[in-house]
C-alpha atoms as a PDB file:
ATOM      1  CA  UNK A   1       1.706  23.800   9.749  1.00  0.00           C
ATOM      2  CA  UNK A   2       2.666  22.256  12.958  1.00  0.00           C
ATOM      3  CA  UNK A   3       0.162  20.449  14.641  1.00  0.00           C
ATOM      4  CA  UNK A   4      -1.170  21.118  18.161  1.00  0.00           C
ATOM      5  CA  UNK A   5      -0.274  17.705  20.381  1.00  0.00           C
ATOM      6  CA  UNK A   6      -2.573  15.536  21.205  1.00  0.00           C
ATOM      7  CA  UNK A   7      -3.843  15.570  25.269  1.00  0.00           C
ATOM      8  CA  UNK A   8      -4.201  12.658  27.457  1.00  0.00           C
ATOM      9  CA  UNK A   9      -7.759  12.644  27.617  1.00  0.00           C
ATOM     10  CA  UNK A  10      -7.478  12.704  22.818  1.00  0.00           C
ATOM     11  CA  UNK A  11      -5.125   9.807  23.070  1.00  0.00           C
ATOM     12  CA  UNK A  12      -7.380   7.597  25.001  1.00  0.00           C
ATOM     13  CA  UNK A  13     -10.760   8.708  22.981  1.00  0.00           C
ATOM     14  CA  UNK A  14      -8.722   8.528  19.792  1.00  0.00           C
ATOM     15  CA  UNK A  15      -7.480   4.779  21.113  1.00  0.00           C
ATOM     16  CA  UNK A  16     -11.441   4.028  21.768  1.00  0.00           C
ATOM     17  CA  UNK A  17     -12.002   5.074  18.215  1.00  0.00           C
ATOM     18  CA  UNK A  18      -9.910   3.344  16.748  1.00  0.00           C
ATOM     19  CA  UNK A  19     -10.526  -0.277  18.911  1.00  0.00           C
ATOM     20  CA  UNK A  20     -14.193   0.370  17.573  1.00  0.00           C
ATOM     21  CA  UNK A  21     -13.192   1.316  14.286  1.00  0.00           C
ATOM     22  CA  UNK A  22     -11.135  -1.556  13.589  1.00  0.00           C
ATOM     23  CA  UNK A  23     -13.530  -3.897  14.904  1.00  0.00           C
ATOM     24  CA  UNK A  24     -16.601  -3.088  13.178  1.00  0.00           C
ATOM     25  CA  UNK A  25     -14.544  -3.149  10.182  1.00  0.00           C
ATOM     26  CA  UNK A  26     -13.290  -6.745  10.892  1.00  0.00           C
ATOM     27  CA  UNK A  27     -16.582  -7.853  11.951  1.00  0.00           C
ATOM     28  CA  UNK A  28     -17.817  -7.071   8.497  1.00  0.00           C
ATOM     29  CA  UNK A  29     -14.530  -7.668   6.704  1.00  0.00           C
ATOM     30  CA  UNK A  30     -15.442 -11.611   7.871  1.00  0.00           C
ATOM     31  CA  UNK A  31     -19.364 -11.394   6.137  1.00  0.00           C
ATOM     32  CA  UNK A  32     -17.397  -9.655   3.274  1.00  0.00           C
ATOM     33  CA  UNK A  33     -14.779 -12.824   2.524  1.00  0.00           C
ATOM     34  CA  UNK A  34     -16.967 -14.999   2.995  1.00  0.00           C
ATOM     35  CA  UNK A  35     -18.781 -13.962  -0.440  1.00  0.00           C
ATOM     36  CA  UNK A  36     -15.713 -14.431  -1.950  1.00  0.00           C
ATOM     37  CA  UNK A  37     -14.871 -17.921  -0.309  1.00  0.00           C
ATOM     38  CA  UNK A  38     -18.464 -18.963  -0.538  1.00  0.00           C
ATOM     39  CA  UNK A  39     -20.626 -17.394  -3.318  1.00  0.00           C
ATOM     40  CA  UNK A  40     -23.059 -20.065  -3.798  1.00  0.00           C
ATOM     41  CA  UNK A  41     -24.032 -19.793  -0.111  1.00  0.00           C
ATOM     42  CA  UNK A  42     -24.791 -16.093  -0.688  1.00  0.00           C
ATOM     43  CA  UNK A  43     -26.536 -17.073  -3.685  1.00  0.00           C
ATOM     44  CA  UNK A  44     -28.804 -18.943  -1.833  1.00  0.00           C
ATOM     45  CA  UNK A  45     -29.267 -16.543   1.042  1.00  0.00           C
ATOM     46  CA  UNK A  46     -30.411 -13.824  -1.864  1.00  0.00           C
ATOM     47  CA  UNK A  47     -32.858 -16.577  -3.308  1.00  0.00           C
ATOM     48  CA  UNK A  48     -34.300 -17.272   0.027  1.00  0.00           C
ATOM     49  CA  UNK A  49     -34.426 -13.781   1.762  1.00  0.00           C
ATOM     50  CA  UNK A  50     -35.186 -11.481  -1.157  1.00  0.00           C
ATOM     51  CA  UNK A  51     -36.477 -13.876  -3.876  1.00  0.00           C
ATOM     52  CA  UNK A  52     -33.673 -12.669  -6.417  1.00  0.00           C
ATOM     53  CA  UNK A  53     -31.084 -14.745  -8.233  1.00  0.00           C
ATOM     54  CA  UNK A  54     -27.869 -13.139  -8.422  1.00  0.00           C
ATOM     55  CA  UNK A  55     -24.884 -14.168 -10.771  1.00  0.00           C
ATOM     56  CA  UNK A  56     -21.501 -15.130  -9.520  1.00  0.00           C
ATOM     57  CA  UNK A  57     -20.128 -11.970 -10.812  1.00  0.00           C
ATOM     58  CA  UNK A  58     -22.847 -10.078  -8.440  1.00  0.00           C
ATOM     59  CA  UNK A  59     -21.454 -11.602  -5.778  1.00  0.00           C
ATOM     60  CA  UNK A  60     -17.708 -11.614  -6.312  1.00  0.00           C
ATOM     61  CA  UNK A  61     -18.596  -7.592  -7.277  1.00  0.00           C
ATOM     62  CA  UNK A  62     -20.197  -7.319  -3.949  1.00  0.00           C
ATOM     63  CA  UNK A  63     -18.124  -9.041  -1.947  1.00  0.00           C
ATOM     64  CA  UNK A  64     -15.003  -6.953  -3.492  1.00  0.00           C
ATOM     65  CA  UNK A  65     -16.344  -3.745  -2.958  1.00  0.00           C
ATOM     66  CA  UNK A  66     -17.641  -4.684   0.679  1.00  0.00           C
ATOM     67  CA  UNK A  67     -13.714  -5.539   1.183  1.00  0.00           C
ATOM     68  CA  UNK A  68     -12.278  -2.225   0.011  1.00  0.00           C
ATOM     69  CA  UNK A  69     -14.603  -0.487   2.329  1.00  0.00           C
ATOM     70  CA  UNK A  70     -13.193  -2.134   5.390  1.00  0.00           C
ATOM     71  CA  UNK A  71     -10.080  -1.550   4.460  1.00  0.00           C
ATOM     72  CA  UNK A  72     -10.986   1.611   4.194  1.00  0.00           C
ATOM     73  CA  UNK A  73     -12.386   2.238   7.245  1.00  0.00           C
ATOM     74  CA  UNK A  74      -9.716  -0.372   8.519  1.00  0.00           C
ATOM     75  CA  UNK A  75      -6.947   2.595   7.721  1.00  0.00           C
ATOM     76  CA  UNK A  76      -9.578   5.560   8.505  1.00  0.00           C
ATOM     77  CA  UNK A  77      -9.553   6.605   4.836  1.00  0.00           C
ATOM     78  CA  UNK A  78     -12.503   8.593   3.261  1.00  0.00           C
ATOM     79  CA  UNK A  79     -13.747   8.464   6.750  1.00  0.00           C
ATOM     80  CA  UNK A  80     -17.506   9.432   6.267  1.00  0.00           C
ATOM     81  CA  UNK A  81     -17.579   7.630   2.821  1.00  0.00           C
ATOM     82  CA  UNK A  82     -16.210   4.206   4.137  1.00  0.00           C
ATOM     83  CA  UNK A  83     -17.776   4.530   8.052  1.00  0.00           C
ATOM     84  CA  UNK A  84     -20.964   5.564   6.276  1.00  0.00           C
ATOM     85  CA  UNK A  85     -20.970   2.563   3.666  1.00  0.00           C
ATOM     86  CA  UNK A  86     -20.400  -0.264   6.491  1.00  0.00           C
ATOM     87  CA  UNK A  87     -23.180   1.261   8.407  1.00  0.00           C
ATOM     88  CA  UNK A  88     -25.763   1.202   5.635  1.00  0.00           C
ATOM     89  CA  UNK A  89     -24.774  -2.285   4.463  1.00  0.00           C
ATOM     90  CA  UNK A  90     -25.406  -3.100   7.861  1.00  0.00           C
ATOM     91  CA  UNK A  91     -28.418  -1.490   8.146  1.00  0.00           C
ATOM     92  CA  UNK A  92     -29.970  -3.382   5.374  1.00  0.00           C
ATOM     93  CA  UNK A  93     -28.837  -6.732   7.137  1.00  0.00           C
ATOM     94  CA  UNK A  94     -30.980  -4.936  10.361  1.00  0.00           C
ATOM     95  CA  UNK A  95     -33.992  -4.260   8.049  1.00  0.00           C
ATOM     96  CA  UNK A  96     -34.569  -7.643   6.517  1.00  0.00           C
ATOM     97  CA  UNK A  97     -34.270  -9.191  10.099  1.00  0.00           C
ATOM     98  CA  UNK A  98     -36.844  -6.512  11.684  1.00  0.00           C
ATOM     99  CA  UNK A  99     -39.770  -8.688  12.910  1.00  0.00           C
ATOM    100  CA  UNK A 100     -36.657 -10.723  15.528  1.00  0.00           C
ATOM    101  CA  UNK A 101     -36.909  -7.629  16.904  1.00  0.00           C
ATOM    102  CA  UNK A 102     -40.905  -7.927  18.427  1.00  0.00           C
ATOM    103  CA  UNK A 103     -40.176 -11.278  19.994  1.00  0.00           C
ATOM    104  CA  UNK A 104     -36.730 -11.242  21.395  1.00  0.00           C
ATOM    105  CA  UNK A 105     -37.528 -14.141  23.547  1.00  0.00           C
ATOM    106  CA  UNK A 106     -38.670 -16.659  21.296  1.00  0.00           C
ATOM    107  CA  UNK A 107     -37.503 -20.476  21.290  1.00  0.00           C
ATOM    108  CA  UNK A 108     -38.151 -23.271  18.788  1.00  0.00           C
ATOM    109  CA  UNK A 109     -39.165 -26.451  19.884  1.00  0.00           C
ATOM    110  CA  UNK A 110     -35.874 -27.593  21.729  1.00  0.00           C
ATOM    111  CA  UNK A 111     -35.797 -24.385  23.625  1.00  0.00           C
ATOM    112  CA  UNK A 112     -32.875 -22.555  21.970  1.00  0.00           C
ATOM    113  CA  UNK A 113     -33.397 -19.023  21.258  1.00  0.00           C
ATOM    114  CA  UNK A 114     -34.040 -17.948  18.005  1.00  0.00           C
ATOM    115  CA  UNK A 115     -34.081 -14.116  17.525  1.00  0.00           C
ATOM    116  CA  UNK A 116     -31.083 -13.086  19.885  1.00  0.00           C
ATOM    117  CA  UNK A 117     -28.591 -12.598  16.604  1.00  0.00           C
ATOM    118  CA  UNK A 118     -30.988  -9.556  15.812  1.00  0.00           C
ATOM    119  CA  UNK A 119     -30.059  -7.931  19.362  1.00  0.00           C
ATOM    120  CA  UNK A 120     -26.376  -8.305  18.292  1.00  0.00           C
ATOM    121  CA  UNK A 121     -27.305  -6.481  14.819  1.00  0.00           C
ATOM    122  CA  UNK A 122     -28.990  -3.499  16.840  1.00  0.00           C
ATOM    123  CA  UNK A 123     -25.453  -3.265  18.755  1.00  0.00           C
ATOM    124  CA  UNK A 124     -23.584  -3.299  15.386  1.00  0.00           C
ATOM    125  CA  UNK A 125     -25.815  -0.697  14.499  1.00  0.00           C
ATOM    126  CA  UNK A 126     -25.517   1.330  17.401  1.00  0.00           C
ATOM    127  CA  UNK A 127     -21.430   1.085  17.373  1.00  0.00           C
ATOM    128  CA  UNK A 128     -21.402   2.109  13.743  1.00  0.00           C
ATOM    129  CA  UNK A 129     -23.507   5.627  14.646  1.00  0.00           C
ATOM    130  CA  UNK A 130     -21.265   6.041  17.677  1.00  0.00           C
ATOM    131  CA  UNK A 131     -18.199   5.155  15.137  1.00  0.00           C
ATOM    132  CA  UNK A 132     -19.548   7.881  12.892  1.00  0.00           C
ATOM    133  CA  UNK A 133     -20.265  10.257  15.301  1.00  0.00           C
ATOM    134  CA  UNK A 134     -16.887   9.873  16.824  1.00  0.00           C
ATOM    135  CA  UNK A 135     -15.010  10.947  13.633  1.00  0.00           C
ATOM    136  CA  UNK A 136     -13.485  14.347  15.209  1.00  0.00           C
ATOM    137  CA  UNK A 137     -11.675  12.045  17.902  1.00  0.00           C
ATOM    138  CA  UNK A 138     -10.733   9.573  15.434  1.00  0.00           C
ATOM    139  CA  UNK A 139      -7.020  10.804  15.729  1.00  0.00           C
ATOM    140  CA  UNK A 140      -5.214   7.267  15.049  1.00  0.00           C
ATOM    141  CA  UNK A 141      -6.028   6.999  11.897  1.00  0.00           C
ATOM    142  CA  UNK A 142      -4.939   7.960   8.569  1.00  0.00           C
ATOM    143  CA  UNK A 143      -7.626  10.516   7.932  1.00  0.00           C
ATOM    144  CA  UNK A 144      -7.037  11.673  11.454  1.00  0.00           C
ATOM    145  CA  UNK A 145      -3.770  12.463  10.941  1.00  0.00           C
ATOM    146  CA  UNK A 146      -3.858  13.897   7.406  1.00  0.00           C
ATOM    147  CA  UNK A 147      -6.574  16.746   9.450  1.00  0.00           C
ATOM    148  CA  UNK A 148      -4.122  17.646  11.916  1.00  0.00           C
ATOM    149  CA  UNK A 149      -1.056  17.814   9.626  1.00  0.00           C
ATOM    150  CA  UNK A 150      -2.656  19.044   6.263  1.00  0.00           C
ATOM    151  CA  UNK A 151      -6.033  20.684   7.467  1.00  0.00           C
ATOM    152  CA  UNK A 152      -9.628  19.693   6.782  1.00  0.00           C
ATOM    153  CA  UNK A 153     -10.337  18.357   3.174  1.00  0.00           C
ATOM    154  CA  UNK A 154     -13.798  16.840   1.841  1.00  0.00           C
ATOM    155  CA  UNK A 155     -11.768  13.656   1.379  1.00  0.00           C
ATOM    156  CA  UNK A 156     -10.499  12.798   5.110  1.00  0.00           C
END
């Protein structure tokens, strides 16, 4: 099966895709690392966000598996599995940060702002939905062009 060719106007989309794709996937790949270069910080963060005391292993486990899904997404492999995965670890970053979102404005006493990380979170957010939505113009990546050489499959 000989693929159609690609138009102008699907090379640039599928160059957008990708510059989004492999950012959001490096922008969590960094979070991701860090679990493994620094467990006992995330050990920490898990006792003092969401009262829970989580084992080394936990972590390393964690951190491993948040590492194959950027690489993942990184290649554009088991596209809705690995897009999909990023977004909802990020989404549960979003939720425990929720109440930054009512008082974007706020300053502690030496005037620096103190809630504006949670507007970059919403525009993680948002670029993962877009990423996800984008997946039929994701054309430079693997899974893109495994579709247009071998045909849909449940695992592109």
């Amino acid at each position: 099966m000989q693929p159609e060719p690609l138009t102008p106007a699907d090379k640039r989309d599928a160059l957008a895709v990708m510059i989004l794709r492999l950012g959001l996937a490096w922008f969590i790949f960094l979070w991701a690392a860090h679990k493994i270069i620094t467990p006992g910080q995330y050990q920490q963060l898990a006792r003092h966000f969401d009262q829970v005391d989580l084992s080394l292993t936990q972590i390393y486990g964690t951190g491993s598996v948040q590492i194959l899904l950027c690489a993942l997404a990184a290649l554009g492999l088991l596209r809705a599995l690995s897009y999909g995965g990023l977004a909802v670890m990020h989404l549960f970053t979003v939720t425990r940060r929720w109440e930054g979102f009512f008082d974007p404005f706020a300053l502690n006493d030496n005037g620096f702002p103190i809630n504006r990380n949670q507007v970059i979170d919403l525009a993680v957010m948002a670029a993962f939905i877009a990423l996800i939505l984008l997946i039929p113009r994701d054309h430079f990546s693997l899974g893109g062009w495994l579709r247009r050489h071998m045909g849909r499959s449940w695992w592109q």
